[in-house]
PDB file of N, CA and C in Angstrom:
ATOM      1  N   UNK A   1      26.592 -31.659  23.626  1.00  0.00           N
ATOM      2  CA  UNK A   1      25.203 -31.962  23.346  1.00  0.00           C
ATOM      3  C   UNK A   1      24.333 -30.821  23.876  1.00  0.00           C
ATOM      4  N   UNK A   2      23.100 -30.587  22.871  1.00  0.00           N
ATOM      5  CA  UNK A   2      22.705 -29.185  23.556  1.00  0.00           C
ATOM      6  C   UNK A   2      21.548 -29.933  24.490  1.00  0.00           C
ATOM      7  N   UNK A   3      20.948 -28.952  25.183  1.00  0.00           N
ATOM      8  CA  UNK A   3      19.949 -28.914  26.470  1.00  0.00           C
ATOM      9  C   UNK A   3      18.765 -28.940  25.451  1.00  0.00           C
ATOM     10  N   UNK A   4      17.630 -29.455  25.909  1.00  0.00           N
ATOM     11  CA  UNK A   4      16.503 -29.808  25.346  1.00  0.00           C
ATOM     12  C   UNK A   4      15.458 -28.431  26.010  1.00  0.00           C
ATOM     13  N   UNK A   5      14.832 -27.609  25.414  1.00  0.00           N
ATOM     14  CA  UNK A   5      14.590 -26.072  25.604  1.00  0.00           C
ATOM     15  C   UNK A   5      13.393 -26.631  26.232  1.00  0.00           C
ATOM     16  N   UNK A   6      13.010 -25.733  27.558  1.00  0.00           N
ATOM     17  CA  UNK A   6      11.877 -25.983  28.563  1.00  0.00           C
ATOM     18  C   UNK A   6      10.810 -24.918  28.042  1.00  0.00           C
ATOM     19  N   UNK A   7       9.808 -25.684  28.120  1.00  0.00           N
ATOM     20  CA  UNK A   7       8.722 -24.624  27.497  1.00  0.00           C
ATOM     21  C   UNK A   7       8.107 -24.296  28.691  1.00  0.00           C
ATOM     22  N   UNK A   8       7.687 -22.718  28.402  1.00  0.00           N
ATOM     23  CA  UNK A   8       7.394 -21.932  30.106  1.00  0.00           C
ATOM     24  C   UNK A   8       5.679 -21.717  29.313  1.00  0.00           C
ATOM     25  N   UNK A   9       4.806 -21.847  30.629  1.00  0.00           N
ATOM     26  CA  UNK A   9       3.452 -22.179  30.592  1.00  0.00           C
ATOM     27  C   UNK A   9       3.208 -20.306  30.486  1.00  0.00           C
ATOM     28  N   UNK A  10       3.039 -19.708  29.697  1.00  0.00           N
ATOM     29  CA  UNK A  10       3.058 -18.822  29.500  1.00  0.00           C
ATOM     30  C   UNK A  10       1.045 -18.572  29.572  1.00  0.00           C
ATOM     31  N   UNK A  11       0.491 -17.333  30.324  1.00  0.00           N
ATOM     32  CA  UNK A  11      -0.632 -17.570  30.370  1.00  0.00           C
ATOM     33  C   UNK A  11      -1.272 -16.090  29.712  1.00  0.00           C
ATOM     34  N   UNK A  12      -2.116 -16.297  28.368  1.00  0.00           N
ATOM     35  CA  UNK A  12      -2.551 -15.195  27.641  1.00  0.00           C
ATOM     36  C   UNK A  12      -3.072 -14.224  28.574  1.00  0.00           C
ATOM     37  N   UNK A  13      -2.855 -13.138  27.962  1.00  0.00           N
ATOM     38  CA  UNK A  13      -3.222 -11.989  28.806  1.00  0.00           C
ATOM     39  C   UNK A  13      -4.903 -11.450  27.676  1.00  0.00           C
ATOM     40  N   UNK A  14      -5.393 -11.213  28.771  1.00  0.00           N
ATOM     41  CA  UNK A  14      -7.149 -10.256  28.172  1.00  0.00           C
ATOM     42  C   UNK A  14      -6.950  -9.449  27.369  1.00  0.00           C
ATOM     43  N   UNK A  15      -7.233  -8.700  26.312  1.00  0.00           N
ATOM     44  CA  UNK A  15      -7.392  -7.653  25.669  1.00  0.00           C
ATOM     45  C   UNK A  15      -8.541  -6.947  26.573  1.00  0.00           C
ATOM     46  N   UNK A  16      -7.948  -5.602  27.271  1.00  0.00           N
ATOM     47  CA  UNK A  16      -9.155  -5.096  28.462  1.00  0.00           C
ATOM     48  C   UNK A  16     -10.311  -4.100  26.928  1.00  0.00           C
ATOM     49  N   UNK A  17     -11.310  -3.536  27.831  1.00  0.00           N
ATOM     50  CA  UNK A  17     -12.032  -2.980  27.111  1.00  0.00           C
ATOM     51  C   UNK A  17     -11.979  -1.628  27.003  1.00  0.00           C
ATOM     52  N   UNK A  18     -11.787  -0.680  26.037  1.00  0.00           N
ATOM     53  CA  UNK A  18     -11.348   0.074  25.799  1.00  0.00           C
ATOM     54  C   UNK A  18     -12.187   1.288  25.949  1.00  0.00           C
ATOM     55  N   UNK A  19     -12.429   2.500  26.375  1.00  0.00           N
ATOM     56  CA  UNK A  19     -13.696   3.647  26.170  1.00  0.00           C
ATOM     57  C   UNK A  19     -13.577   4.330  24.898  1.00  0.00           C
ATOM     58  N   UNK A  20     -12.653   4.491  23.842  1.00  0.00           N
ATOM     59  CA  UNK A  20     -11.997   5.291  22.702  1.00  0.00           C
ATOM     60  C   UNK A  20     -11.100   5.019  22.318  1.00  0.00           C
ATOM     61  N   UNK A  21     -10.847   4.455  20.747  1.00  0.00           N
ATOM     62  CA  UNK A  21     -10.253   4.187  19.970  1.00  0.00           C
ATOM     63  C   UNK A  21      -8.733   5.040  20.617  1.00  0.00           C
ATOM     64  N   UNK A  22      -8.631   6.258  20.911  1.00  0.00           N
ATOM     65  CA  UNK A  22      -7.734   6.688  21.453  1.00  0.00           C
ATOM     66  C   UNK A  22      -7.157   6.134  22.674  1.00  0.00           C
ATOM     67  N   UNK A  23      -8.001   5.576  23.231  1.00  0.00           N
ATOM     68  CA  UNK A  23      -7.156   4.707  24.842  1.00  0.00           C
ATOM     69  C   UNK A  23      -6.820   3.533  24.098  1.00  0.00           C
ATOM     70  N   UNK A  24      -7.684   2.606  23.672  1.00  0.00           N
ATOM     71  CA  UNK A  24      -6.957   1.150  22.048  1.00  0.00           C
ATOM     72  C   UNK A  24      -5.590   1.441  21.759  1.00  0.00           C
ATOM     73  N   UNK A  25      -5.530   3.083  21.095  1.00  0.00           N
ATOM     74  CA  UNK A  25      -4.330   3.863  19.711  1.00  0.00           C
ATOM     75  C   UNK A  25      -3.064   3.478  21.534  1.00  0.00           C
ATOM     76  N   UNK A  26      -3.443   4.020  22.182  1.00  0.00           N
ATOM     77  CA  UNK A  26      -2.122   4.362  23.415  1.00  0.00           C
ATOM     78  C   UNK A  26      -1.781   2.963  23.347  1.00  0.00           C
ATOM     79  N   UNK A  27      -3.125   1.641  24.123  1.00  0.00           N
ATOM     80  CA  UNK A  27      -2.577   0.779  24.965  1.00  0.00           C
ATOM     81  C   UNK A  27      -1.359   0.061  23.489  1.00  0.00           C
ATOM     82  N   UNK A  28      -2.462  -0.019  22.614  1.00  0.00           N
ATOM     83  CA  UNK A  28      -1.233  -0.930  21.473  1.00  0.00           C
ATOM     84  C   UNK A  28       0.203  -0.317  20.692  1.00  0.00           C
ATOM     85  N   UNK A  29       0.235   0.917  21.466  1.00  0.00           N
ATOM     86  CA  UNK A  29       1.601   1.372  20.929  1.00  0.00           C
ATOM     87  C   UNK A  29       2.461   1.427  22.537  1.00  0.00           C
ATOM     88  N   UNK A  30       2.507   0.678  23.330  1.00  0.00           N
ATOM     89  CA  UNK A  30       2.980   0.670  24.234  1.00  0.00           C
ATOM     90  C   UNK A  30       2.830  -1.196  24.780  1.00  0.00           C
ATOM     91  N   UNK A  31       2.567  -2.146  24.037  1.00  0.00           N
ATOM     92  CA  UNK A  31       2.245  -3.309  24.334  1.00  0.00           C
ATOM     93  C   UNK A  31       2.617  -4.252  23.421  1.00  0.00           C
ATOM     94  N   UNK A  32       2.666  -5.437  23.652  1.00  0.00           N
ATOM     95  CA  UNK A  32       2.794  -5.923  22.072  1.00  0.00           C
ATOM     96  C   UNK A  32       1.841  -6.927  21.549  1.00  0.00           C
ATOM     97  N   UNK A  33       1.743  -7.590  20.548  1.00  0.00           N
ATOM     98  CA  UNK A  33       0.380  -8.521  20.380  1.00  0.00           C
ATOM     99  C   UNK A  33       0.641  -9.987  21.018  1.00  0.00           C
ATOM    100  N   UNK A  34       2.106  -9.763  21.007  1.00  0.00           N
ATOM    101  CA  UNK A  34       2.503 -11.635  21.362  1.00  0.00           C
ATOM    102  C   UNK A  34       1.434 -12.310  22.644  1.00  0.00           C
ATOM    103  N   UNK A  35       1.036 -11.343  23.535  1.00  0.00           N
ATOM    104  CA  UNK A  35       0.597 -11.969  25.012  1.00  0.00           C
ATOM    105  C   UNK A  35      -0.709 -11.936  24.660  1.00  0.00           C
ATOM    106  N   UNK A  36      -1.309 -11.394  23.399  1.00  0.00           N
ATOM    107  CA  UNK A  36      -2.807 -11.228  22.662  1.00  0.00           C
ATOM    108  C   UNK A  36      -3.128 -12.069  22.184  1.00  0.00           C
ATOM    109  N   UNK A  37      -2.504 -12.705  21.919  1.00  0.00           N
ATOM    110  CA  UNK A  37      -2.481 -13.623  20.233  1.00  0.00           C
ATOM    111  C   UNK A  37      -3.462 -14.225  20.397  1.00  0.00           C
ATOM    112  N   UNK A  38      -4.039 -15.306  21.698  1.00  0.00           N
ATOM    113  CA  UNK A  38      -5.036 -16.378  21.541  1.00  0.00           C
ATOM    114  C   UNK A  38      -6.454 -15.500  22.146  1.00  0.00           C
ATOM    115  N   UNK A  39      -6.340 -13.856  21.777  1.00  0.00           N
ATOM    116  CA  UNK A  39      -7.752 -13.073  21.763  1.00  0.00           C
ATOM    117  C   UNK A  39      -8.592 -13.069  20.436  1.00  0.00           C
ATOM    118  N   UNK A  40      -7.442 -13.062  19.477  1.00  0.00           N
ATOM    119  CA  UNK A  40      -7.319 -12.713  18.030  1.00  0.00           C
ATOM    120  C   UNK A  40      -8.448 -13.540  17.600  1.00  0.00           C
ATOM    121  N   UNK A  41      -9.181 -13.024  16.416  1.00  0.00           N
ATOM    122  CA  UNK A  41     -10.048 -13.952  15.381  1.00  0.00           C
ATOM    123  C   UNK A  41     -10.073 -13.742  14.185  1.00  0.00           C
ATOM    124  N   UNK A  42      -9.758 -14.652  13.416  1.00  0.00           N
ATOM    125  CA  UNK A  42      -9.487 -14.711  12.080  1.00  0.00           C
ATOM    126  C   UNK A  42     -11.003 -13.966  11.384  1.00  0.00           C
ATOM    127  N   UNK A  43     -10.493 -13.037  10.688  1.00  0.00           N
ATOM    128  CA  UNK A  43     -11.511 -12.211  10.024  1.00  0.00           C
ATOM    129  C   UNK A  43     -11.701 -12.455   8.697  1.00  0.00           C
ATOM    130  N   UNK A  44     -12.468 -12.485   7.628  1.00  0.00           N
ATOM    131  CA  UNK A  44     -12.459 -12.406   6.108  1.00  0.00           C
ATOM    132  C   UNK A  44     -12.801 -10.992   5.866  1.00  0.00           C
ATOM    133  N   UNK A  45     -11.638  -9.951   4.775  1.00  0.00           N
ATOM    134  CA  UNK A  45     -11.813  -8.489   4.478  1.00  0.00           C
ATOM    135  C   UNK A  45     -11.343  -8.770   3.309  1.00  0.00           C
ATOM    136  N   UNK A  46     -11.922  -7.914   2.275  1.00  0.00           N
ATOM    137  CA  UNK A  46     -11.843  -7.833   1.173  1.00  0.00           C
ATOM    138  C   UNK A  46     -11.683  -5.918   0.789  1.00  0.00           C
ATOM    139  N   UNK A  47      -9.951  -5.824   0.876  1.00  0.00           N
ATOM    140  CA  UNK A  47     -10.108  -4.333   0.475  1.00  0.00           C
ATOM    141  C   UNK A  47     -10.103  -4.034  -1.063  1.00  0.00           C
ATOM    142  N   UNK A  48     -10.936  -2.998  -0.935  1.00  0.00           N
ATOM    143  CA  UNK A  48     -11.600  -2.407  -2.492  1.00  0.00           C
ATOM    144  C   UNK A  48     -11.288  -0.737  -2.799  1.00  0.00           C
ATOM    145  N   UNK A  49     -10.037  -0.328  -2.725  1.00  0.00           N
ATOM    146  CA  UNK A  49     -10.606   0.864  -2.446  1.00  0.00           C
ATOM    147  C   UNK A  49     -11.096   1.510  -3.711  1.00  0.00           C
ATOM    148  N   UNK A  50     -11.699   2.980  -3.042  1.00  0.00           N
ATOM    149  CA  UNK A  50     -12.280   3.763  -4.163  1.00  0.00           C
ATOM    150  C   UNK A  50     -11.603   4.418  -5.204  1.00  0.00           C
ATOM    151  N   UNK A  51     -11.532   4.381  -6.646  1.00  0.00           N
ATOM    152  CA  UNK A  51     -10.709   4.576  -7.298  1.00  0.00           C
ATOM    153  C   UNK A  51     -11.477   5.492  -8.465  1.00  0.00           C
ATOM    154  N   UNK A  52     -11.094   6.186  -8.547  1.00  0.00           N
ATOM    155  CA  UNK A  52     -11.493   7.184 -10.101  1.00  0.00           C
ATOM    156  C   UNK A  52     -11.739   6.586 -11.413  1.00  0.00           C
ATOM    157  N   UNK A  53     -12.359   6.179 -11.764  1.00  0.00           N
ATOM    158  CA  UNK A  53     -12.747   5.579 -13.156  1.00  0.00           C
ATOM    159  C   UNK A  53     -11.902   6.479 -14.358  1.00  0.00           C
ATOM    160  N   UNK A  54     -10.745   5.719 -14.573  1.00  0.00           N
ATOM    161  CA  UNK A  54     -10.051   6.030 -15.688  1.00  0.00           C
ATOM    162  C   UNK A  54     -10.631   5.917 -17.384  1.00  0.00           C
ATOM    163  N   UNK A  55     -10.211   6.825 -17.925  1.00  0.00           N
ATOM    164  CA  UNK A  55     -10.648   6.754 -19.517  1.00  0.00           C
ATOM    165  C   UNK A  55      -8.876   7.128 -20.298  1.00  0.00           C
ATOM    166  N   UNK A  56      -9.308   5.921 -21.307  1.00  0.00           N
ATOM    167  CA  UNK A  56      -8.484   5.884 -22.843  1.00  0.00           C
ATOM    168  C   UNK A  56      -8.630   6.817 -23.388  1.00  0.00           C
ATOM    169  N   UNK A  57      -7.011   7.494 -23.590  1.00  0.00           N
ATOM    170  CA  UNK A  57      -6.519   8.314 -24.660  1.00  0.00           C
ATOM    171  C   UNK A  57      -5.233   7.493 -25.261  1.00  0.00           C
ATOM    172  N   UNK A  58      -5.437   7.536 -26.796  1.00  0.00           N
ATOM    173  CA  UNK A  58      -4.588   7.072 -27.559  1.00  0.00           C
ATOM    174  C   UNK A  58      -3.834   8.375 -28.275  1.00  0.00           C
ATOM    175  N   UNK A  59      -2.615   7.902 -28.462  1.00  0.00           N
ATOM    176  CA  UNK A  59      -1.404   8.930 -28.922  1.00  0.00           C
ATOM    177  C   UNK A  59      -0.769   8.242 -30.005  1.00  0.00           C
ATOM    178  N   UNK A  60      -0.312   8.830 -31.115  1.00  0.00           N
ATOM    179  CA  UNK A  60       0.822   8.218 -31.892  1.00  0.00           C
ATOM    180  C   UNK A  60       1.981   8.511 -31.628  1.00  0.00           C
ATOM    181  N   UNK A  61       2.694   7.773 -32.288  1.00  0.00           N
ATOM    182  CA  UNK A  61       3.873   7.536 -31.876  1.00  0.00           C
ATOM    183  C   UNK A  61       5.320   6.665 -33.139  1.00  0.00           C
ATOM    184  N   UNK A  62       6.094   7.647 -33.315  1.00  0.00           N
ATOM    185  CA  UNK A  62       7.013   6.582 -34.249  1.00  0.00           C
ATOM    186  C   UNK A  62       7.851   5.419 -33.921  1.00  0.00           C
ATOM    187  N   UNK A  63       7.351   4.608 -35.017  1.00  0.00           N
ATOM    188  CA  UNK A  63       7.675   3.713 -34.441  1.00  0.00           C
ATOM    189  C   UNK A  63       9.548   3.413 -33.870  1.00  0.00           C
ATOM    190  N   UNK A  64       9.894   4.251 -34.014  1.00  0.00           N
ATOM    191  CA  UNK A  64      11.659   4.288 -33.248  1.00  0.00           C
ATOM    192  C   UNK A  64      11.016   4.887 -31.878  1.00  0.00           C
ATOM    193  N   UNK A  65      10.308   5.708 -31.603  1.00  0.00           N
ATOM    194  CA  UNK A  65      10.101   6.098 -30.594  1.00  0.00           C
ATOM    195  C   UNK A  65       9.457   5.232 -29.635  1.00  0.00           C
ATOM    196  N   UNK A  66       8.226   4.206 -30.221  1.00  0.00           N
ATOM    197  CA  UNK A  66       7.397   3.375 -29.306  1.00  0.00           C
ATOM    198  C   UNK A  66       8.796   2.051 -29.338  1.00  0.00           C
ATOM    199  N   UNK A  67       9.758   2.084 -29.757  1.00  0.00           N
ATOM    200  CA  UNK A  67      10.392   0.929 -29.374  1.00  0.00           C
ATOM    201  C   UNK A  67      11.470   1.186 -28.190  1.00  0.00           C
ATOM    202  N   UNK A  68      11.784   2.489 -28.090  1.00  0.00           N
ATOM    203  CA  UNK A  68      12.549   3.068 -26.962  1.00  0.00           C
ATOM    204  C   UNK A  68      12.009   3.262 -25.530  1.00  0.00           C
ATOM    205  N   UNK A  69      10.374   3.619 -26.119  1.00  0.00           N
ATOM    206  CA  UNK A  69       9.483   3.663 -24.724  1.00  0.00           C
ATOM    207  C   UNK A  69       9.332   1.902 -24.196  1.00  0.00           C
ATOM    208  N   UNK A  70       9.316   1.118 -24.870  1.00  0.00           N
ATOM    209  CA  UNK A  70       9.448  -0.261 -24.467  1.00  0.00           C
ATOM    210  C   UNK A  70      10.682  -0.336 -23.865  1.00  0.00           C
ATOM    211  N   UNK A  71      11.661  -0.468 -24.931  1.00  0.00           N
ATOM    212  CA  UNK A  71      13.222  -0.673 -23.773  1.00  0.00           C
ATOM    213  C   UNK A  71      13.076  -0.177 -22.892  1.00  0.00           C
ATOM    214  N   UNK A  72      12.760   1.337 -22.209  1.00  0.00           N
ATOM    215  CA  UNK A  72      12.689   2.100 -20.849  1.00  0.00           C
ATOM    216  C   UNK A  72      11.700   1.505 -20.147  1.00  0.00           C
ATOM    217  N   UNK A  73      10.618   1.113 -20.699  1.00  0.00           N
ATOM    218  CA  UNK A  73       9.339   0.480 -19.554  1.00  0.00           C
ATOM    219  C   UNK A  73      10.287  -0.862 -18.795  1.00  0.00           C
ATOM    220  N   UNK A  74      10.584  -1.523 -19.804  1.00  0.00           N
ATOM    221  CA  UNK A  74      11.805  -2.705 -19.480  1.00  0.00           C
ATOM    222  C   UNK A  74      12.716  -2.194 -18.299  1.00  0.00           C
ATOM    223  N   UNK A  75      13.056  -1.207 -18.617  1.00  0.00           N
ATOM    224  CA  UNK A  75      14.272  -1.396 -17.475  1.00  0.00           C
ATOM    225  C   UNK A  75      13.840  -0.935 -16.191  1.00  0.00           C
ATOM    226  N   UNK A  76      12.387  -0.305 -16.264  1.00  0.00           N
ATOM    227  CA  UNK A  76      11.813   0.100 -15.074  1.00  0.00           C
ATOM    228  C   UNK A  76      10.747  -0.877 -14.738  1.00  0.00           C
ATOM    229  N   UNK A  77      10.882  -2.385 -15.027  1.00  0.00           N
ATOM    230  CA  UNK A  77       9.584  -3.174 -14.763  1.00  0.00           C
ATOM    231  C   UNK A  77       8.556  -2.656 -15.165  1.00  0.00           C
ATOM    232  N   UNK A  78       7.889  -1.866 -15.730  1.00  0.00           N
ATOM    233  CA  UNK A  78       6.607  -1.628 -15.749  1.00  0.00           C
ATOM    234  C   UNK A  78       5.897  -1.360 -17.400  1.00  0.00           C
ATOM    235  N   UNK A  79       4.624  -1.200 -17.934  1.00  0.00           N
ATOM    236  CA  UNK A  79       4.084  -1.445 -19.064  1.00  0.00           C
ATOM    237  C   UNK A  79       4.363  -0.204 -19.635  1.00  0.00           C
ATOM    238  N   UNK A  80       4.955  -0.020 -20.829  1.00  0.00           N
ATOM    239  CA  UNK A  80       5.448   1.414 -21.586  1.00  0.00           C
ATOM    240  C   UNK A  80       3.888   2.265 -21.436  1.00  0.00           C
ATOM    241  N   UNK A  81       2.914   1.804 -21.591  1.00  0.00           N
ATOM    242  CA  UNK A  81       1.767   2.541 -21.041  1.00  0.00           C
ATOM    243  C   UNK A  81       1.727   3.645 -19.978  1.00  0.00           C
ATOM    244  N   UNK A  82       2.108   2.766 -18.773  1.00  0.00           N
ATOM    245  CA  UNK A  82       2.304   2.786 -17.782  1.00  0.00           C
ATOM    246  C   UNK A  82       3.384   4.107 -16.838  1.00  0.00           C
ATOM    247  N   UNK A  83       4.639   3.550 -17.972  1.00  0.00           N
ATOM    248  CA  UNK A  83       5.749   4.477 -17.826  1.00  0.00           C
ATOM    249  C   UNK A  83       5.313   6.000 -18.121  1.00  0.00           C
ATOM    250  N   UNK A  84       4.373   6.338 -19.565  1.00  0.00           N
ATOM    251  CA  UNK A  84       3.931   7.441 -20.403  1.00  0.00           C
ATOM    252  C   UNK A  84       2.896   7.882 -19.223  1.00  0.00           C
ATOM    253  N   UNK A  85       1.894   6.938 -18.679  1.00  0.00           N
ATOM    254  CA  UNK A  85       0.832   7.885 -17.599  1.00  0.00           C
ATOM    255  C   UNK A  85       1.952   8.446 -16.616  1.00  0.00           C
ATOM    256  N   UNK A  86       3.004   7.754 -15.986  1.00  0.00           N
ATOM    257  CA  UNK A  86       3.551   8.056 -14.812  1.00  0.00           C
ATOM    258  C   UNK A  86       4.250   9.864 -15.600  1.00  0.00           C
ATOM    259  N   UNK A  87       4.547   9.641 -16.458  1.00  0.00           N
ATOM    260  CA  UNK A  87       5.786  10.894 -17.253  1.00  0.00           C
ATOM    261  C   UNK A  87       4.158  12.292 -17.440  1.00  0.00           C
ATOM    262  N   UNK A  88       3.549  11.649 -17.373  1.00  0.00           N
ATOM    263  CA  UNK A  88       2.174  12.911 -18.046  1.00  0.00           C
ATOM    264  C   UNK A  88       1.742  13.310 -16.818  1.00  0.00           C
ATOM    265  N   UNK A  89       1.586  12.231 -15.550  1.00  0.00           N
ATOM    266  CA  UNK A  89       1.000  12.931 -14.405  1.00  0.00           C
ATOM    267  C   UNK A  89       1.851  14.082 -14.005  1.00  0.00           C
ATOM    268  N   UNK A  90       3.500  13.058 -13.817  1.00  0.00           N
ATOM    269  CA  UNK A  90       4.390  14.433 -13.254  1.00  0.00           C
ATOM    270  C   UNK A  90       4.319  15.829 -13.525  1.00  0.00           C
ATOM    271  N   UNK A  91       4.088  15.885 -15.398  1.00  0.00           N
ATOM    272  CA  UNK A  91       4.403  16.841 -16.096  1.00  0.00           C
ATOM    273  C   UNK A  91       2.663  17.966 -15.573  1.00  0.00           C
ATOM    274  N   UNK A  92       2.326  17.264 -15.406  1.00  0.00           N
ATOM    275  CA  UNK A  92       0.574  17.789 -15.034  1.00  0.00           C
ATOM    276  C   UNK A  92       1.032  18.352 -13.866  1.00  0.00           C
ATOM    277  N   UNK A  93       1.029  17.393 -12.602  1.00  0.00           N
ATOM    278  CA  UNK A  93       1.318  18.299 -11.424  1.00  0.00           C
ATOM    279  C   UNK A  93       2.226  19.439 -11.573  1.00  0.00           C
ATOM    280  N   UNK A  94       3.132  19.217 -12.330  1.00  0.00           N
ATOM    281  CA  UNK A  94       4.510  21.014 -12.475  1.00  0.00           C
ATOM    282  C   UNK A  94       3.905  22.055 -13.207  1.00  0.00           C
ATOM    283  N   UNK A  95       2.794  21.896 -14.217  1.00  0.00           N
ATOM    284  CA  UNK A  95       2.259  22.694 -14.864  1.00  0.00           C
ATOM    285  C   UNK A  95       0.895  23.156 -14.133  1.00  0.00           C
ATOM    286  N   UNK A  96       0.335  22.482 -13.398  1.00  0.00           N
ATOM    287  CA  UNK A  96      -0.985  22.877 -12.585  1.00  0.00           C
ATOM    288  C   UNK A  96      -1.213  22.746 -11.421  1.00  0.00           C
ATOM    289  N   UNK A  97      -1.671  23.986 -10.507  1.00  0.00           N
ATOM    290  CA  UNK A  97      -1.856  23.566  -9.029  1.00  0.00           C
ATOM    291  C   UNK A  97      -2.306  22.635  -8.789  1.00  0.00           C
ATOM    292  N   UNK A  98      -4.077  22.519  -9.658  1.00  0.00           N
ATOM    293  CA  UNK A  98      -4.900  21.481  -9.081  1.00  0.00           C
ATOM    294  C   UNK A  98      -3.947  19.557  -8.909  1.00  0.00           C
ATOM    295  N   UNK A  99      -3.209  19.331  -9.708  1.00  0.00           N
ATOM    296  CA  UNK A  99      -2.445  18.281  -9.756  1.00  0.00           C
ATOM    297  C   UNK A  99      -1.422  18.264  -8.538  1.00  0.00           C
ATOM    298  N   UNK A 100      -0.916  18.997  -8.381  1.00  0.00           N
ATOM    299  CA  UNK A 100       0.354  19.534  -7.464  1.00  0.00           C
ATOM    300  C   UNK A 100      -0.098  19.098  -6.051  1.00  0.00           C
ATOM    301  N   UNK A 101      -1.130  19.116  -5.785  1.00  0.00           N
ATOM    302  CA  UNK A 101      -1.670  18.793  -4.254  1.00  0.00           C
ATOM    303  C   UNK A 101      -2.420  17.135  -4.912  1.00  0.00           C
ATOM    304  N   UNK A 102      -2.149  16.297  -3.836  1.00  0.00           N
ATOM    305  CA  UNK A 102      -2.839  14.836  -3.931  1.00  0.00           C
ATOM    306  C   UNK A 102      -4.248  14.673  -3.156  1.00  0.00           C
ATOM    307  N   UNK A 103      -5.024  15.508  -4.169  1.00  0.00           N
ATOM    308  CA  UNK A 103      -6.310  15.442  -3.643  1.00  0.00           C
ATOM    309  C   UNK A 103      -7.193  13.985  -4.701  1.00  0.00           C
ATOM    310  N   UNK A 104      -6.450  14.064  -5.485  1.00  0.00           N
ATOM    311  CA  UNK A 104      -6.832  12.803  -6.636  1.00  0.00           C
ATOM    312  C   UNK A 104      -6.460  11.604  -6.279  1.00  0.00           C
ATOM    313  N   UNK A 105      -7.536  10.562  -5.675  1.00  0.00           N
ATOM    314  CA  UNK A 105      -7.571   9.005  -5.397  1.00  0.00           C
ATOM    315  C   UNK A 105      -6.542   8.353  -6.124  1.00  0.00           C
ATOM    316  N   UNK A 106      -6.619   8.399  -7.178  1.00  0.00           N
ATOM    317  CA  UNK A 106      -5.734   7.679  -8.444  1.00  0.00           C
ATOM    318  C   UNK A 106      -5.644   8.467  -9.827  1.00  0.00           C
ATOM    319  N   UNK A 107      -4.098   8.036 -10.435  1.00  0.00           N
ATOM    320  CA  UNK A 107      -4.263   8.549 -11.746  1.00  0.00           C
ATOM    321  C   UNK A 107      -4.534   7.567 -12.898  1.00  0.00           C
TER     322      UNK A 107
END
C-alpha cells in the first residue's frame, strides 16, 4: 500500500526589485519561476505584429502543371499558393542581395 504524500508548506518567495532589465535578464536565468508563481498576474496581450502589406500577382499555369503544384502543396501541408511564394522568395534571395539578408518583416 503506498504512503499518502505529505504536502510541505512551501512559502512564496518576493520577486525583489530590479534597477535594469539587465539585473531582471541575470536574476531569471539563474532562478526559476516555480517559488514566483503566486507574484504572477494574469495579463490580457494581444500580439499583432507588423507585417508588410502583401499584393496579388496572378500567373498561368497548365493545367497538368497546376495539378502537380497541388499534389506537392499536399504533401508539404501547405496551399499550392503558398508552396509557389515559398519557391519565388528562395529563388529571389539567390538572385539578389537585397533578398539574401532578412531585412524584410514578411514575404
Amino acid at each position: 500500500m503506498k504512503k499518502p504524500l505529505k504536502l510541505i508548506n512551501v512559502r512564496p518567495f518576493e520577486i525583489p526589485d530590479f534597477s535594469s532589465f539587465q539585473e531582471e535578464a541575470d536574476f531569471w536565468d539563474t532562478h526559476s519561476i516555480a517559488g514566483y508563481i503566486n507574484e504572477f498576474e494574469e495579463v490580457k496581450l494581444v500580439y499583432e505584429p507588423e507585417t508588410e502589406k502583401k499584393e496579388t500577382m496572378t500567373i498561368r499555369v497548365t493545367p497538368s502543371l497546376k495539378k502537380l503544384l497541388n499534389n506537392m502543396a499536399k504533401k508539404y501541408n501547405v496551399n499550392p499558393s503558398t508552396l509557389v511564394r515559398m519557391w519565388v522568395i528562395d529563388r529571389v534571395r539567390e538572385e539578389t542581395a537585397e533578398y539574401r539578408t532578412d531585412n524584410h518583416k514578411s514575404y
